[in-house]
N, C-alpha and C. Protein backbone atom coordinates (compact mmCIF):
# COMPACT_ATOMS: atom_id res chain seq x y z
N UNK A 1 77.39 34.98 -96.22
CA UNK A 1 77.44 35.92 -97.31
C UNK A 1 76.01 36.37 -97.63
N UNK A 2 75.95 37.84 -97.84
CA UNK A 2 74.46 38.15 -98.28
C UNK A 2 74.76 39.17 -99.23
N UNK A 3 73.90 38.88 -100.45
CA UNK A 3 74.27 40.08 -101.56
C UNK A 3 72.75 40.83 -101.90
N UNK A 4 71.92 40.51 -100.76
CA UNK A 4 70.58 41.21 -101.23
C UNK A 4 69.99 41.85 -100.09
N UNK A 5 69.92 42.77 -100.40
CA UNK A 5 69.48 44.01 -99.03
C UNK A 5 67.90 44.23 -99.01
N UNK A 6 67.15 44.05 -100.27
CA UNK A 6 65.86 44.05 -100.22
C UNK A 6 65.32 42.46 -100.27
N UNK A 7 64.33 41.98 -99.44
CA UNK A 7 63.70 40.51 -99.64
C UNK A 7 63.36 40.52 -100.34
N UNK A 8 62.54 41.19 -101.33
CA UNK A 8 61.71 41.12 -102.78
C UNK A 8 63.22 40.12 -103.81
N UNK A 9 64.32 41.13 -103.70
CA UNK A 9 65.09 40.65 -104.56
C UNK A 9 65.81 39.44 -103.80
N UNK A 10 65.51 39.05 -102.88
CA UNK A 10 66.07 37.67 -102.42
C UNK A 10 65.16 36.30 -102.75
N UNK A 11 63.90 37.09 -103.05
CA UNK A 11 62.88 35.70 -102.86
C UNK A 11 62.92 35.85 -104.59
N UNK A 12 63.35 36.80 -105.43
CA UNK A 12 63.28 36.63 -107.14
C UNK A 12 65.34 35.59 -107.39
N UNK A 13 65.86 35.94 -106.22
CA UNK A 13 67.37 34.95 -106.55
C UNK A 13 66.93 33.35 -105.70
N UNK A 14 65.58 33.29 -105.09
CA UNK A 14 65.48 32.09 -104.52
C UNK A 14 64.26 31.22 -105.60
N UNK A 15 63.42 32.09 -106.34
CA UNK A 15 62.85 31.44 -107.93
C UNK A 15 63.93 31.00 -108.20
N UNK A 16 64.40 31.77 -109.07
CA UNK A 16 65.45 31.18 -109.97
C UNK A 16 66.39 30.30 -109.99
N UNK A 17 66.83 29.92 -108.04
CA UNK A 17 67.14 28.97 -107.80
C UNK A 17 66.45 27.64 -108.15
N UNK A 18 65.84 27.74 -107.77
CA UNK A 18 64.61 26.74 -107.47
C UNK A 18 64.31 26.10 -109.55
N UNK A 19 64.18 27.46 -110.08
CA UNK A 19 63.76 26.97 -111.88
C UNK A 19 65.48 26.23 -112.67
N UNK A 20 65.80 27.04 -111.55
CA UNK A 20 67.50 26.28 -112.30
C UNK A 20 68.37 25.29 -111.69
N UNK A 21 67.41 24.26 -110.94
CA UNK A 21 67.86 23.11 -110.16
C UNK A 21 68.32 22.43 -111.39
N UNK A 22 67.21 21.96 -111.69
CA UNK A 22 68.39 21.23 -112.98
C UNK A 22 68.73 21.49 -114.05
N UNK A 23 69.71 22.63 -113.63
CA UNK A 23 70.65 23.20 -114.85
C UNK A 23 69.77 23.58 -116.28
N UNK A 24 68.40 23.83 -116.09
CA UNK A 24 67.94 23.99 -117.34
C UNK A 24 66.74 25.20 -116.88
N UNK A 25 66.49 26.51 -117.11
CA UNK A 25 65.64 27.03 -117.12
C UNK A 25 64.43 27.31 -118.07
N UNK A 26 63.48 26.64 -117.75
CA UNK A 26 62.48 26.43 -118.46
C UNK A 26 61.66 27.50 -118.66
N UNK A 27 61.13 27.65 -120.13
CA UNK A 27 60.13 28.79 -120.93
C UNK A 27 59.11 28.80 -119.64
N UNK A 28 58.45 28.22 -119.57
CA UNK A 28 56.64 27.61 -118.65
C UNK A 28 57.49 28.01 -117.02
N UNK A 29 58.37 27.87 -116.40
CA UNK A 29 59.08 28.38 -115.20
C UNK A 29 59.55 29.47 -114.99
N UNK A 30 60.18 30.38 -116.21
CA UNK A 30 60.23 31.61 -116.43
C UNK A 30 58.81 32.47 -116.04
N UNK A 31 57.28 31.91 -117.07
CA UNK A 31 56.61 32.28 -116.96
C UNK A 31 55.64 32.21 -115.50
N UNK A 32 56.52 31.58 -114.94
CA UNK A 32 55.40 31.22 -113.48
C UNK A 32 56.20 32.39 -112.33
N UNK A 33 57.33 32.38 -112.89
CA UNK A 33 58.69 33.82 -112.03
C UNK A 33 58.05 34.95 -112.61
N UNK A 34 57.80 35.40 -113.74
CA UNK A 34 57.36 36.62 -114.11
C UNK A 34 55.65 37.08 -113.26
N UNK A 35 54.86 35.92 -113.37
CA UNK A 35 53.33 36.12 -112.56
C UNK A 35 53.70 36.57 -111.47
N UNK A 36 54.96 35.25 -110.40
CA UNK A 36 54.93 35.63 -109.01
C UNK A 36 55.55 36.95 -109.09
N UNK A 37 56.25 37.55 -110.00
CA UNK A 37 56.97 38.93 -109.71
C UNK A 37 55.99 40.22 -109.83
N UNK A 38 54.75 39.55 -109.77
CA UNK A 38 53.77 40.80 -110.31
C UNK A 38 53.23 41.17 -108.08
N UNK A 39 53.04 40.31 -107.68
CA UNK A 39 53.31 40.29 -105.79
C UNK A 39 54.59 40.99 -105.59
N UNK A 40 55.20 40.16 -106.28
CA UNK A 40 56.51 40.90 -105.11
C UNK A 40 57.24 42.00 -105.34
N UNK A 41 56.93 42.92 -107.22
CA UNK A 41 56.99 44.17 -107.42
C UNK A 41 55.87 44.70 -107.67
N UNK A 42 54.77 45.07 -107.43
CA UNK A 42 53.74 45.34 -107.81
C UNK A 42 53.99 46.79 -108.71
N UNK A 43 54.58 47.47 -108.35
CA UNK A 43 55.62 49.13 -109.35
C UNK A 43 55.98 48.91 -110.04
N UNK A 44 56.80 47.79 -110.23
CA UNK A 44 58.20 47.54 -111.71
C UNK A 44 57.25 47.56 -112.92
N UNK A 45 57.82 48.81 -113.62
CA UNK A 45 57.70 48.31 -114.57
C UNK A 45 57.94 47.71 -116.06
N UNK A 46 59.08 46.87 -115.64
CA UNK A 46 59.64 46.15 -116.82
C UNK A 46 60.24 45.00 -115.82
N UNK A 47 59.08 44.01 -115.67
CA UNK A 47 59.57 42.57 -114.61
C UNK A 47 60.26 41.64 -115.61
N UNK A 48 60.60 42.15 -117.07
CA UNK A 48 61.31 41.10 -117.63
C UNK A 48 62.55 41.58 -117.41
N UNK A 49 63.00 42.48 -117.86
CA UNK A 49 64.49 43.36 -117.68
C UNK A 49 64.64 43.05 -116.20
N UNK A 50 63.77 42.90 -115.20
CA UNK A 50 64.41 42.90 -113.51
C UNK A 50 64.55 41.15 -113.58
N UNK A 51 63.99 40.48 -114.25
CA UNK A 51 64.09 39.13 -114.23
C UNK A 51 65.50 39.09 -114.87
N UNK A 52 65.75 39.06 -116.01
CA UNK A 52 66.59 39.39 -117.30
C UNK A 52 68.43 39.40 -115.98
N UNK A 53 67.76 40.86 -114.98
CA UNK A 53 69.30 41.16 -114.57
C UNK A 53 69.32 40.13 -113.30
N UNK A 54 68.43 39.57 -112.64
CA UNK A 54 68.43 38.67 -111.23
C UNK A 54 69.31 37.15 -112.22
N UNK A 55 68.62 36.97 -112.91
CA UNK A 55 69.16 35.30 -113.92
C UNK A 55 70.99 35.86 -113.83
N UNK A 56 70.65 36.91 -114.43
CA UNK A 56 72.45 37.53 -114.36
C UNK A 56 72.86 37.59 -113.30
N UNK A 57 72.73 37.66 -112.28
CA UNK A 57 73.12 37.78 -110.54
C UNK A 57 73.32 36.32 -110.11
N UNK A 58 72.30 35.41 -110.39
CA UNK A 58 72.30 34.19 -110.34
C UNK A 58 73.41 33.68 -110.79
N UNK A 59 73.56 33.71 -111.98
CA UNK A 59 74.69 32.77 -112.77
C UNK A 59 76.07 33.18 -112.72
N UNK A 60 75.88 34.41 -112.05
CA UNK A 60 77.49 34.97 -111.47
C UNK A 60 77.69 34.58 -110.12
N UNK A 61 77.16 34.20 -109.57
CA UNK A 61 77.27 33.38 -107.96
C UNK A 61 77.82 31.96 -107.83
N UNK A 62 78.94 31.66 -107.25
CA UNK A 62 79.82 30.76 -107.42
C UNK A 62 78.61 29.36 -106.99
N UNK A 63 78.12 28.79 -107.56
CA UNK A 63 76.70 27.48 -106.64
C UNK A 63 77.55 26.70 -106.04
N UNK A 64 78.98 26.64 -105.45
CA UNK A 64 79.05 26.45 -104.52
C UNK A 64 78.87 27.02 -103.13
N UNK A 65 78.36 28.19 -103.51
CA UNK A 65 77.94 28.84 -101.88
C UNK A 65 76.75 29.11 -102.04
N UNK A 66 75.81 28.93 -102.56
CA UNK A 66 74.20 29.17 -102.76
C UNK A 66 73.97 28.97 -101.56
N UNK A 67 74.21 27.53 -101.05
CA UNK A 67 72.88 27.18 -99.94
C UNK A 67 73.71 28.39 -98.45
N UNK A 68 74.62 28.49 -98.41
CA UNK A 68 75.45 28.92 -97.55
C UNK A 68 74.88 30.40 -97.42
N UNK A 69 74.84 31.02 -99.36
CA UNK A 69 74.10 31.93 -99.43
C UNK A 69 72.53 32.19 -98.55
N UNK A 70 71.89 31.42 -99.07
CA UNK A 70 70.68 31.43 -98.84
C UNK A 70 70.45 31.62 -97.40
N UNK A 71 71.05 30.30 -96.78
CA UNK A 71 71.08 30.73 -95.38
C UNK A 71 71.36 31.77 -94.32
N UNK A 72 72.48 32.55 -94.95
CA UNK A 72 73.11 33.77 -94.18
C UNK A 72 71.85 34.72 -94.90
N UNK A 73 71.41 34.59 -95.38
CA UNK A 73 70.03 35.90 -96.16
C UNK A 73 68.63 35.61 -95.38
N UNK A 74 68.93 34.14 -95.20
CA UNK A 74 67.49 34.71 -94.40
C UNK A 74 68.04 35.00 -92.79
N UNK A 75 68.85 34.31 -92.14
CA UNK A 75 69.60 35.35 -91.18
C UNK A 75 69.38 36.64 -91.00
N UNK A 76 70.17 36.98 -92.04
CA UNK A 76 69.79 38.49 -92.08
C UNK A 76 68.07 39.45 -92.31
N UNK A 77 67.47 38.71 -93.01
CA UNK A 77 65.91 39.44 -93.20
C UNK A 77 65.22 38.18 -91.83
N UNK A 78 66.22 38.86 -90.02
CA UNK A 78 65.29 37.96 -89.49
C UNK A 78 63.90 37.93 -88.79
N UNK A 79 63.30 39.07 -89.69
CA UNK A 79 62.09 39.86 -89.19
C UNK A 79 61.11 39.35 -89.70
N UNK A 80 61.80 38.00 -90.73
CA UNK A 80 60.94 37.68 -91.85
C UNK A 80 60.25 36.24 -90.72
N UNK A 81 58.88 35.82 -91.12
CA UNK A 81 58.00 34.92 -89.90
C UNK A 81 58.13 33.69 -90.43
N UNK A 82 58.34 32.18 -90.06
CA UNK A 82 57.95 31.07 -90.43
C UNK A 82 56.83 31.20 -91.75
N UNK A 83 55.99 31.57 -91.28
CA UNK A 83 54.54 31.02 -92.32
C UNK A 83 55.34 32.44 -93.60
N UNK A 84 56.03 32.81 -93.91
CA UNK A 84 56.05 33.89 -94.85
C UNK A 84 57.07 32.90 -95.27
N UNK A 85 58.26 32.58 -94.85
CA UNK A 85 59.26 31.79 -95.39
C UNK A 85 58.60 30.16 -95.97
N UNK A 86 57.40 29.70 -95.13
CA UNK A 86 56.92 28.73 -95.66
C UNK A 86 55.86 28.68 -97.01
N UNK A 87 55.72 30.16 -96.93
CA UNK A 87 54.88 30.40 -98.39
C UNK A 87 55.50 30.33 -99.67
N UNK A 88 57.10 31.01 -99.41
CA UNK A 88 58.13 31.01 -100.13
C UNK A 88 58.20 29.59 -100.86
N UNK A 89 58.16 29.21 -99.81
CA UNK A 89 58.39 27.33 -99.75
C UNK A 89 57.33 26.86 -100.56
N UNK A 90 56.30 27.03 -100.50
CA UNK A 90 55.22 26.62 -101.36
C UNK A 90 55.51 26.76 -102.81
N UNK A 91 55.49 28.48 -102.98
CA UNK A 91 55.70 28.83 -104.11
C UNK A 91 56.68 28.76 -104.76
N UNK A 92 57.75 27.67 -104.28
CA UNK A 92 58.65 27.41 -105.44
C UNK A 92 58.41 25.94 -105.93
N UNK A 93 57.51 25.23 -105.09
CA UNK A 93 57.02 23.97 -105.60
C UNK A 93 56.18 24.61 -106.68
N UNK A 94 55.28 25.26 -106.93
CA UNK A 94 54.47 25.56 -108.27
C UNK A 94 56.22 26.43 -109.12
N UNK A 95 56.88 26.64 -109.10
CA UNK A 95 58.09 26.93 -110.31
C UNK A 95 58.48 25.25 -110.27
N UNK A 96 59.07 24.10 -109.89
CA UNK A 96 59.31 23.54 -109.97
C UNK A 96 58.12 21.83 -110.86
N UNK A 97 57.18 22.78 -110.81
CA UNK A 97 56.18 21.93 -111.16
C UNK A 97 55.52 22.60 -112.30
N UNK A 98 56.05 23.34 -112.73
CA UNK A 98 55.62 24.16 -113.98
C UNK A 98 55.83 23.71 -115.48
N UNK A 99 57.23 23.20 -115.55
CA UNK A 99 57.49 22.20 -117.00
C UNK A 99 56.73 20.61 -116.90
N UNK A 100 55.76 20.84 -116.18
CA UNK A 100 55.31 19.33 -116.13
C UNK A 100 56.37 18.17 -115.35
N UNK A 101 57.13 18.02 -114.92
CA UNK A 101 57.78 17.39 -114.20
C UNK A 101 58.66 17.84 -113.08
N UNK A 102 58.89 17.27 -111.85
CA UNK A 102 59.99 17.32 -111.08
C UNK A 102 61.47 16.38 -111.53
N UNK A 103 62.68 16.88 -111.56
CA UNK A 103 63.65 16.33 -111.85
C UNK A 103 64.12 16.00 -110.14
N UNK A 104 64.92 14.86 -110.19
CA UNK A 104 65.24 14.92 -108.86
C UNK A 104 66.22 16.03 -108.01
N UNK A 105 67.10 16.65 -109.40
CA UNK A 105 67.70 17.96 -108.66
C UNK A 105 66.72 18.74 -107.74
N UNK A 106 65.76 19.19 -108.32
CA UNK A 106 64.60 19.97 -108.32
C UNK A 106 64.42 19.66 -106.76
N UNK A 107 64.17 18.45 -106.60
CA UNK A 107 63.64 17.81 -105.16
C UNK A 107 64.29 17.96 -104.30
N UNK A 108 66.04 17.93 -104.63
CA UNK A 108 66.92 18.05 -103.54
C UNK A 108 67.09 19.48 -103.00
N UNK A 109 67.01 20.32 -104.16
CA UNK A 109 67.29 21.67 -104.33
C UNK A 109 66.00 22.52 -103.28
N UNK A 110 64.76 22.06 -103.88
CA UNK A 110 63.52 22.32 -102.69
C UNK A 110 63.78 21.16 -100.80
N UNK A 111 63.95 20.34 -100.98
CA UNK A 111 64.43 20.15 -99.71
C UNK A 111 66.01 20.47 -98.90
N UNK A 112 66.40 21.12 -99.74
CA UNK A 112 67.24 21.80 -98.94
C UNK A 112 66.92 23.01 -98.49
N UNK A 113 66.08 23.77 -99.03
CA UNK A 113 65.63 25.03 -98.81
C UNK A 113 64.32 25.13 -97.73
N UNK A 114 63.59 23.87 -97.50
CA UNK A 114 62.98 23.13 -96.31
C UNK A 114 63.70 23.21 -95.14
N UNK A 115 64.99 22.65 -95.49
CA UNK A 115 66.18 22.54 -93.97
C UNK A 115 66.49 24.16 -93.53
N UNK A 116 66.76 24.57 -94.50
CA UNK A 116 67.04 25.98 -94.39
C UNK A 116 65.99 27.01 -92.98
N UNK A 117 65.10 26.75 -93.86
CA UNK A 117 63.76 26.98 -93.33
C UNK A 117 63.41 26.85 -91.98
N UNK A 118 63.98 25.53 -91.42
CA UNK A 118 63.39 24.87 -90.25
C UNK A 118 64.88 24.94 -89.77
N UNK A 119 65.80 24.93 -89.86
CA UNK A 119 66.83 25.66 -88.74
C UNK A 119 66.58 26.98 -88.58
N UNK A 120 66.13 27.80 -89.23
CA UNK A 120 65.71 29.39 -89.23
C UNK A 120 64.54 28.86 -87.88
N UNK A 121 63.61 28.17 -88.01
CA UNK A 121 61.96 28.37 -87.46
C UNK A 121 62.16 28.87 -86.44
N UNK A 122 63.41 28.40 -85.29
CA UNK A 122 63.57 28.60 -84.10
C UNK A 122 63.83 29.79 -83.75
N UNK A 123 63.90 30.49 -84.40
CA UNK A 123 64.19 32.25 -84.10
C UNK A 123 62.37 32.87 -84.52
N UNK A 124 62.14 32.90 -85.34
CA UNK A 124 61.02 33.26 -85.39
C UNK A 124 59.57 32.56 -85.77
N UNK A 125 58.70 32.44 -85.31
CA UNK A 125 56.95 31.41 -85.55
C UNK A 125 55.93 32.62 -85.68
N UNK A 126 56.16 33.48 -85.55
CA UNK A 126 55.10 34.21 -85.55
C UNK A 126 54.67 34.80 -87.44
């Protein structure tokens, strides 16, 4: 399943994954999604209202198919390179490390998106 045709708006439904591992979206994690959204829309201008409607996209998505989600999306954007998907990867450890703690959801939720990652690698390294 893929419901996002632009990557910008896949890597703002893969924040929000990531800030809403454990069921709690945090003020200080919000604010670390709004910075990174200043990269990945550099035009928008109203990144709270585009945040505002992605949280809404989010929470209408059954989380039993997230990871299923996730996976068939990067499938599809497969033009996208290891080291770009691994930056991704980075940068949701700084959302997850933003309220001052990791919860262990948090951990499972970022290493699954690791696996994700590295069954993808084999199609593209460059």
């Amino acid at each position: 399943m893929v419901i996002h045709k632009n990557f910008s708006d896949f890597v703002l439904f893969l924040f929000i994954h990531m800030a809403s591992a454990d069921s709690f979206l945090h003020p200080t994690e919000e604010q670390v999604i709004l910075e990174k959204m200043k990269k990945l829309y550099p035009h928008e201008s109203d990144r709270k209202k585009k945040y505002e409607t992605a949280v809404a996209e989010y929470n209408a998505v059954d989380k039993a198919l997230i990871l299923s989600l996730i996976s068939d999306t990067f499938k599809f954007f497969d033009s996208v390179t290891f080291a770009q998907k691994y930056k991704i990867y980075t940068e949701m450890y700084d959302i997850i490390n933003a309220d001052g703690k990791v919860e262990e959801t948090e951990t499972a939720a970022l290493e699954s998106l690791k696996q994700i990652i590295n069954i993808n690698a084999g199609s593209k390294h460059s």
